[in-house]
Protein backbone atom coordinates (compact mmCIF):
# COMPACT_ATOMS: atom_id res chain seq x y z
CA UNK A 1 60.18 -47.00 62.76
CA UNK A 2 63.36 -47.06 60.57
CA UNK A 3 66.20 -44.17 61.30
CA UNK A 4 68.12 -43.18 58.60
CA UNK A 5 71.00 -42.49 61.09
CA UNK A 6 71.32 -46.13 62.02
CA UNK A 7 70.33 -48.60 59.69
CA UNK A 8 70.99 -46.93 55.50
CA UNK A 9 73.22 -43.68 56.88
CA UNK A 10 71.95 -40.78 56.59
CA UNK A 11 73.38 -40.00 52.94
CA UNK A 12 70.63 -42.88 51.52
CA UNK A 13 67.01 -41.85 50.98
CA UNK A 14 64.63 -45.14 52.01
CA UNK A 15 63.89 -47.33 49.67
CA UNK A 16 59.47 -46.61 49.16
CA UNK A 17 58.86 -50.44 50.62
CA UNK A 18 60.95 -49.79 53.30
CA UNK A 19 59.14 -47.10 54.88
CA UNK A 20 55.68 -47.60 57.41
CA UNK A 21 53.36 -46.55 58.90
CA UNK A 22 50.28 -43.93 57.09
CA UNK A 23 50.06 -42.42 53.93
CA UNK A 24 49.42 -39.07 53.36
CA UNK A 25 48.45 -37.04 50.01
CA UNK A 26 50.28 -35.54 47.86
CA UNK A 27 48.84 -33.50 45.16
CA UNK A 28 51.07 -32.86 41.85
CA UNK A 29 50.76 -31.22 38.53
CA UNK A 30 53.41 -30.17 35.95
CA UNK A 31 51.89 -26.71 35.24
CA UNK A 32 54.35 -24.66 36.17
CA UNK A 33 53.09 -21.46 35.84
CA UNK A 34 50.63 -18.96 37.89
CA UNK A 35 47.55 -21.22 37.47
CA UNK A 36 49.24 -24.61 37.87
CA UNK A 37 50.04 -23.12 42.00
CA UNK A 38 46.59 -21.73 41.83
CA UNK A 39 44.99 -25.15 40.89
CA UNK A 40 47.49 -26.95 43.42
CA UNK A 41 46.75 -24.54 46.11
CA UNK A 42 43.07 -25.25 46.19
CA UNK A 43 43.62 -28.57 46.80
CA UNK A 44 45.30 -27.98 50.63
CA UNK A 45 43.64 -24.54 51.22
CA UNK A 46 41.08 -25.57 53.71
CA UNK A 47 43.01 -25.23 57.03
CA UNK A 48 44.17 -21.46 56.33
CA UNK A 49 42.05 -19.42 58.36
CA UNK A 50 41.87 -16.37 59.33
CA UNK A 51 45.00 -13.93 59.18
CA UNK A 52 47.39 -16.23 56.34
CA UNK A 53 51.35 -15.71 56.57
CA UNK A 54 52.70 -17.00 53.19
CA UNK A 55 56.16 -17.80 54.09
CA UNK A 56 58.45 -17.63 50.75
CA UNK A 57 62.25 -16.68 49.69
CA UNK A 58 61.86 -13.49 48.77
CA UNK A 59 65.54 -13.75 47.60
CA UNK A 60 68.78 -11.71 47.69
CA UNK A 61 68.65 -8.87 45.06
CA UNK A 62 68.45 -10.02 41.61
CA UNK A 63 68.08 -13.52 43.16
CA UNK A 64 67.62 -15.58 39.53
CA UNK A 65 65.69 -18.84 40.64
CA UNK A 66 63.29 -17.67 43.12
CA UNK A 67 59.71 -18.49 42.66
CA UNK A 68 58.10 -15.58 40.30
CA UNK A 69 56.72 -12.92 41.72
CA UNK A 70 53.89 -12.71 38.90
CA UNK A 71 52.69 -16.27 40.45
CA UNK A 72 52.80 -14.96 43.77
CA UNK A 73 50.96 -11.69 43.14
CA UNK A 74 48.03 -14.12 41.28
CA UNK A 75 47.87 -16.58 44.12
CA UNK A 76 47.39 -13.73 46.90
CA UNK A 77 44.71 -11.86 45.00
CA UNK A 78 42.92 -14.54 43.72
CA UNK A 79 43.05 -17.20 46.62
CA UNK A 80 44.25 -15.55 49.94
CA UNK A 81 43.57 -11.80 49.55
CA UNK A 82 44.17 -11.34 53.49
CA UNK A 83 47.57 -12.61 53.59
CA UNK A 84 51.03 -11.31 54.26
CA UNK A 85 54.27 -12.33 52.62
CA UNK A 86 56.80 -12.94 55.80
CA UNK A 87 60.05 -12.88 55.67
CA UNK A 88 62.90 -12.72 58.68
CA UNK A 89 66.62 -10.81 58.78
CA UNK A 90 69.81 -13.20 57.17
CA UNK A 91 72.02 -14.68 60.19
CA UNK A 92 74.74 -13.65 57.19
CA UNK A 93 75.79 -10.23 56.30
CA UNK A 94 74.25 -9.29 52.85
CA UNK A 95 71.37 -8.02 51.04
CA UNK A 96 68.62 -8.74 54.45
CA UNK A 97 70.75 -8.63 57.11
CA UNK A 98 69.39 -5.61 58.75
CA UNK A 99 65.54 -4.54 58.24
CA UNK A 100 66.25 -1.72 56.39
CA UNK A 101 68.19 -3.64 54.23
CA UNK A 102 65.45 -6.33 53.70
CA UNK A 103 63.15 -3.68 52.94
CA UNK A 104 65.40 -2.11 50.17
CA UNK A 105 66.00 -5.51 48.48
CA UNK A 106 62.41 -5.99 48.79
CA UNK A 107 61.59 -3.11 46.76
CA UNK A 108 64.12 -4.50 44.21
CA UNK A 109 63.30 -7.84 43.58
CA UNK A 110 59.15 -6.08 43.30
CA UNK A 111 57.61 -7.85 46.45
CA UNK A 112 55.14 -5.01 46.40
CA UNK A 113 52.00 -6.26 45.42
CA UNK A 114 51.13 -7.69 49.31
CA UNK A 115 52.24 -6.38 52.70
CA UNK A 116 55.45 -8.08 53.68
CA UNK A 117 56.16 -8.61 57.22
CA UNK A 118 60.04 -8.78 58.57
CA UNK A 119 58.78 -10.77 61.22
CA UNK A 120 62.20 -9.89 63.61
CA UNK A 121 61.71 -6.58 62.58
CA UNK A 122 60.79 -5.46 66.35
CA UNK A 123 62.16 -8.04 68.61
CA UNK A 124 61.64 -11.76 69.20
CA UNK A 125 59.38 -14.42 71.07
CA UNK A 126 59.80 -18.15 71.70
CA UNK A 127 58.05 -20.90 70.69
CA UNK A 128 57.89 -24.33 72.66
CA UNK A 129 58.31 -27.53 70.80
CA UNK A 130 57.76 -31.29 72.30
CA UNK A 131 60.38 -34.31 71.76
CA UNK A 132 63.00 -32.35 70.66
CA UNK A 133 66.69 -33.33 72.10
CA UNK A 134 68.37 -29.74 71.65
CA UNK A 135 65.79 -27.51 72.47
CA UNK A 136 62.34 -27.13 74.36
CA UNK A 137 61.81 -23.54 72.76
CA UNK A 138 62.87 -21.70 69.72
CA UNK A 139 63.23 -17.94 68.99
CA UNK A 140 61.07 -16.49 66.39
CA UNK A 141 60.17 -13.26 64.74
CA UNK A 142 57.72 -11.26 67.25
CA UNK A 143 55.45 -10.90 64.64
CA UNK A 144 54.91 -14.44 64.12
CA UNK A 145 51.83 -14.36 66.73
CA UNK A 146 49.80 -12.12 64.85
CA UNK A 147 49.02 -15.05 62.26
CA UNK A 148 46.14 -17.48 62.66
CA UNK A 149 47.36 -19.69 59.37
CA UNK A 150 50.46 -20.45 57.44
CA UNK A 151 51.04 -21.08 53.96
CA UNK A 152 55.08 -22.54 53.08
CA UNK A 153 55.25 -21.75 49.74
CA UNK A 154 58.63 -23.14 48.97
CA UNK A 155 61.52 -23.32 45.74
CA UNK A 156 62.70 -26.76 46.12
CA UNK A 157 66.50 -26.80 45.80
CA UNK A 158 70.04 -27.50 47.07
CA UNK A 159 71.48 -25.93 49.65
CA UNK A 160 75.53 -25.69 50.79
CA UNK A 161 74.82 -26.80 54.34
CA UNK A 162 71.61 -28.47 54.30
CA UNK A 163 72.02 -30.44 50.95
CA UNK A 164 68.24 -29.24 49.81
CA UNK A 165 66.17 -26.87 51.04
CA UNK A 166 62.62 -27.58 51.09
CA UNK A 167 59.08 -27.23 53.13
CA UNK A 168 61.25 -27.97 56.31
CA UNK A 169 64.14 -25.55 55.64
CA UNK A 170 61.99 -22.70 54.71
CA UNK A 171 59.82 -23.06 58.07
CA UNK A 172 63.21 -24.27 60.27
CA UNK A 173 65.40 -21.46 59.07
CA UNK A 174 63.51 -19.21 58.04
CA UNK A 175 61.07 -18.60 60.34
CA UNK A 176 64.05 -18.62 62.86
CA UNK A 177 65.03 -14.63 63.64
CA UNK A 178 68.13 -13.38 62.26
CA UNK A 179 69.89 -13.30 65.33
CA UNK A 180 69.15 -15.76 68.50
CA UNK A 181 66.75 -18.78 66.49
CA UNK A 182 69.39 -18.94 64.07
CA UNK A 183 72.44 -18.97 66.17
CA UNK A 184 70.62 -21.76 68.14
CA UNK A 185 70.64 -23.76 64.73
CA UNK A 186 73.99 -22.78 63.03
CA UNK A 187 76.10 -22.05 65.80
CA UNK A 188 78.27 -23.54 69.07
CA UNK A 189 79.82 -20.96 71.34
CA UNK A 190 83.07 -19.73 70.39
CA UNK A 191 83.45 -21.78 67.32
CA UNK A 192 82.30 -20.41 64.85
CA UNK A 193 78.97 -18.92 62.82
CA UNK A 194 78.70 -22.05 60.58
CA UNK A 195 80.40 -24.76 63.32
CA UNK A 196 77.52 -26.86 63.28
CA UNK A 197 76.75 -29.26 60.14
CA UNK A 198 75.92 -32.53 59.03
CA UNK A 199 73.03 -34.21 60.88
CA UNK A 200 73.63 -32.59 64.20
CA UNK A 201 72.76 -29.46 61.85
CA UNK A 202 69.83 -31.03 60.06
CA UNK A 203 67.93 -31.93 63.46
CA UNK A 204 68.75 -28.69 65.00
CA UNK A 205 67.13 -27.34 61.77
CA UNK A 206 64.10 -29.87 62.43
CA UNK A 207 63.58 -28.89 65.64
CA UNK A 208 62.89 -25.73 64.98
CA UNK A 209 60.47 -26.65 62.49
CA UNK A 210 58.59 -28.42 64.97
CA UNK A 211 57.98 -25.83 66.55
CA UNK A 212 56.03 -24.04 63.77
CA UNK A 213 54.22 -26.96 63.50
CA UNK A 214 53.50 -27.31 67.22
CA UNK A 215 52.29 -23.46 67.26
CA UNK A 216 49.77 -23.42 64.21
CA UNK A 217 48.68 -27.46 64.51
CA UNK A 218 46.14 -27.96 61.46
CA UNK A 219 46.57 -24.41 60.15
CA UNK A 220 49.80 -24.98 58.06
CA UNK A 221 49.93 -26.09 54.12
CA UNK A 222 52.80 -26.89 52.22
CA UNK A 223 53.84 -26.35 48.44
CA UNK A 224 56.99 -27.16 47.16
CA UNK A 225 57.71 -25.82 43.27
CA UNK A 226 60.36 -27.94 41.88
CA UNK A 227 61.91 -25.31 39.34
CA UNK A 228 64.97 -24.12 38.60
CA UNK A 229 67.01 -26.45 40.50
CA UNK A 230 70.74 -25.69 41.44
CA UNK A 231 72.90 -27.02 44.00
CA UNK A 232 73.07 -23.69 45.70
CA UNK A 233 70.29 -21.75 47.83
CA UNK A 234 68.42 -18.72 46.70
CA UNK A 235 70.09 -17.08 50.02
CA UNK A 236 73.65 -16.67 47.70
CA UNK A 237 71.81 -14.34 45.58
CA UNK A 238 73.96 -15.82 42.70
CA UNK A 239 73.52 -16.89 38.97
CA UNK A 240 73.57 -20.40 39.74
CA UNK A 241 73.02 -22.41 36.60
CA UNK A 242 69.89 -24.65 37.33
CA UNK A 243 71.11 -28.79 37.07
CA UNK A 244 68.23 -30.35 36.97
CA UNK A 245 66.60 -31.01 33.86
CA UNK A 246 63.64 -31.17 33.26
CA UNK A 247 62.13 -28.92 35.70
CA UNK A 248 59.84 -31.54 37.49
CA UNK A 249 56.67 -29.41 38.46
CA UNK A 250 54.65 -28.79 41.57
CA UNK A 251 53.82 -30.60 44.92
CA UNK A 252 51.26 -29.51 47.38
CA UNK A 253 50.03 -31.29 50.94
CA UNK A 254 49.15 -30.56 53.87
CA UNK A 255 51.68 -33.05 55.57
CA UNK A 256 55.17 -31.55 55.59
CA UNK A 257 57.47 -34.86 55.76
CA UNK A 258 55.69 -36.33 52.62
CA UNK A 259 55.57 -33.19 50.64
CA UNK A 260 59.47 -33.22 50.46
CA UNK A 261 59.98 -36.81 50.66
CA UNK A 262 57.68 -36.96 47.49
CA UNK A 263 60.00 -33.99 46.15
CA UNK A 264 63.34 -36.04 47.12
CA UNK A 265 61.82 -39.01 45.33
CA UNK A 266 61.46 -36.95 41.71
CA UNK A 267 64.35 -35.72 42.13
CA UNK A 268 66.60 -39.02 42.73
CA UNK A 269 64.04 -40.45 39.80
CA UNK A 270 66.05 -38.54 37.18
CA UNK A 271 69.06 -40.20 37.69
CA UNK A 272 71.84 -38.54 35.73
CA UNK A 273 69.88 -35.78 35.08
CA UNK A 274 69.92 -35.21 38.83
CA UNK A 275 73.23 -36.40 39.72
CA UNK A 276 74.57 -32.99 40.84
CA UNK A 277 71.95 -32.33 43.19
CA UNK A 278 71.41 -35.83 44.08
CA UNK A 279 75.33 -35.26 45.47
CA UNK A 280 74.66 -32.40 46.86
CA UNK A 281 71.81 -34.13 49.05
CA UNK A 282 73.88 -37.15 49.89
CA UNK A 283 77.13 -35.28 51.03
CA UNK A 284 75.85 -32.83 52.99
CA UNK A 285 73.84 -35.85 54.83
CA UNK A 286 70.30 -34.04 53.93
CA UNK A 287 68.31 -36.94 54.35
CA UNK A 288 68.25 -36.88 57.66
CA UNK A 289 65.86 -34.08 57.76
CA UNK A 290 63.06 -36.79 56.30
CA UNK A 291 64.29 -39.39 58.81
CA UNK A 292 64.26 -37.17 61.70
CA UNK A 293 60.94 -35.34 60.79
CA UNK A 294 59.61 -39.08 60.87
CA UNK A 295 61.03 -39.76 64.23
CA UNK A 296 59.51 -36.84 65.78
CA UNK A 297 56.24 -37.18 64.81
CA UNK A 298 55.92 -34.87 61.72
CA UNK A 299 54.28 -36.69 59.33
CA UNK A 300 54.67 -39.45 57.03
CA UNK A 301 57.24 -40.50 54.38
CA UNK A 302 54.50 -42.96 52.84
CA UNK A 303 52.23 -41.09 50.70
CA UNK A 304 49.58 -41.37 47.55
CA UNK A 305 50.36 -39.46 45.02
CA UNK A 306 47.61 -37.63 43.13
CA UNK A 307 48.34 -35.84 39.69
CA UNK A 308 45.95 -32.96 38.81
CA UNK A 309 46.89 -33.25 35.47
């Protein structure tokens, strides 16, 4: 198995014939629009049974690059017409820090069409997670356990602390409550909210992945939409100019380490036209979220990719 960490750093994504082990599939298309995630979705939608939690950014108010509501609303009503947008409380003070809050910006930003669950809103469980070297548990919404199935339906993009935020970001922090999961990831005692960074803060952020993945098993699907690119997360709730051109399209599978490794992969492929988010992955020492993911047992950074198109 090859670690980032020691052999290429953890600021260099693996070369494609340096990496073992299985392939997993990928699906693609460069449809971005309401049918293009329709089309993609179909292709990993056979594990989501039962009660579906679509896990999204639902953004801060106004948020400018989140994933469109309009594609949202035709996914849900079309595909998955018993699921629930889910959404947790901000570890930061802004627009979702407190439920109420949430539920105003909600109404803002016109995530109306499906229920949306705060899953924190009343409390908090843990979840246990195998192999991990920080924790053994990890503190989730309550709500979480009323879901049989889970959809990450992710905007691929940077992120200030975790250089991108994709399938494993959205499930790592975001299923994490606002208050305890969070700290557990972000925090050390006494030093500060954002004291922990780097790698240290991309396993922690792993980990807690894991144990999504450990909870649902097969019942878990990932799509990354690679839109609207900027350095900075849709948490800022800022204008931030997109710097990726083109906008690359849409990955789907139902193996979470290959559906962003495939998504890191376009997006070093650009080259220049990638080079400020390509930094932003590097410096922040995001890559070790892939590397990590691998050496836990997540999935696979090989992977065949299969265009729709």
């Amino acid at each position: 198995m090859i670690k980032v960490k020691e052999t290429l750093g953890s600021s260099v994504n693996i070369p494609v014939e340096k990496r073992d082990g299985e392939a997993s599939i990928v699906y693609f298309t460069k449809d971005l629009s309401a049918e293009g995630l329709q089309k993609i979705y179909q292709k990993v939608k056979q594990n989501m049974k039962g009660k579906v939690a679509v896990k999204l950014h639902t953004g801060e108010k106004h948020g400018p690059n989140i994933i469109p509501r309009e594609w949202v609303k035709n996914l849900i009503e079309t595909e998955i017409p018993n699921a629930t947008i889910v959404e947790t409380n901000t570890y930061y003070e802004g627009d979702r820090y407190t439920t109420e809050q949430h539920r105003e910006t909600l109404k803002v930003n016109g995530w109306t069409f499906a229920p949306v669950d705060i899953l924190d809103e009343e409390g908090t469980t843990m979840w246990a997670l195998e192999g991990g070297k920080y924790f053994k548990e990890m503190s989730v919404g309550s709500h979480s356990d009323k879901y049989d199935s889970l959809l990450a339906l992710t905007h691929f993009k940077g992120h200030t602390m975790g250089g991108f935020g994709g399938s494993n970001k959205n499930l790592g922090i975001g299923m994490a409550d606002g208050r305890i999961g969070k700290a557990m990831i972000h925090t050390y005692p006494e030093k500060g909210q954002w004291s922990i960074a780097m790698d240290e803060f991309m396993e922690r952020m792993t980990e807690s992945t894991k144990a999504i993945l450990d909870h649902f098993g097969k019942n878990i699907t990932y799509i990354n939409v690679l839109r609207n690119m900027s350095v900075s997360c849709d948490c800022e709730g800022i204008a931030a100019a997109p710097v990726v051109t083109p906008d690359i399209g849409i990955l789907a599978s139902d193996d979470i380490l290959a559906v962003d490794q495939a998504s890191v992969d376009m997006v070093f492929a650009l080259a220049e036209k990638s080079r400020d988010l390509r930094e932003r992955i590097e410096t922040r020492h995001g890559l070790r979220q892939l590397s990590y993911m691998k050496e836990l047992g997540m999935g696979n950074d090989k992977y065949i990719l299969i265009d729709l198109d």
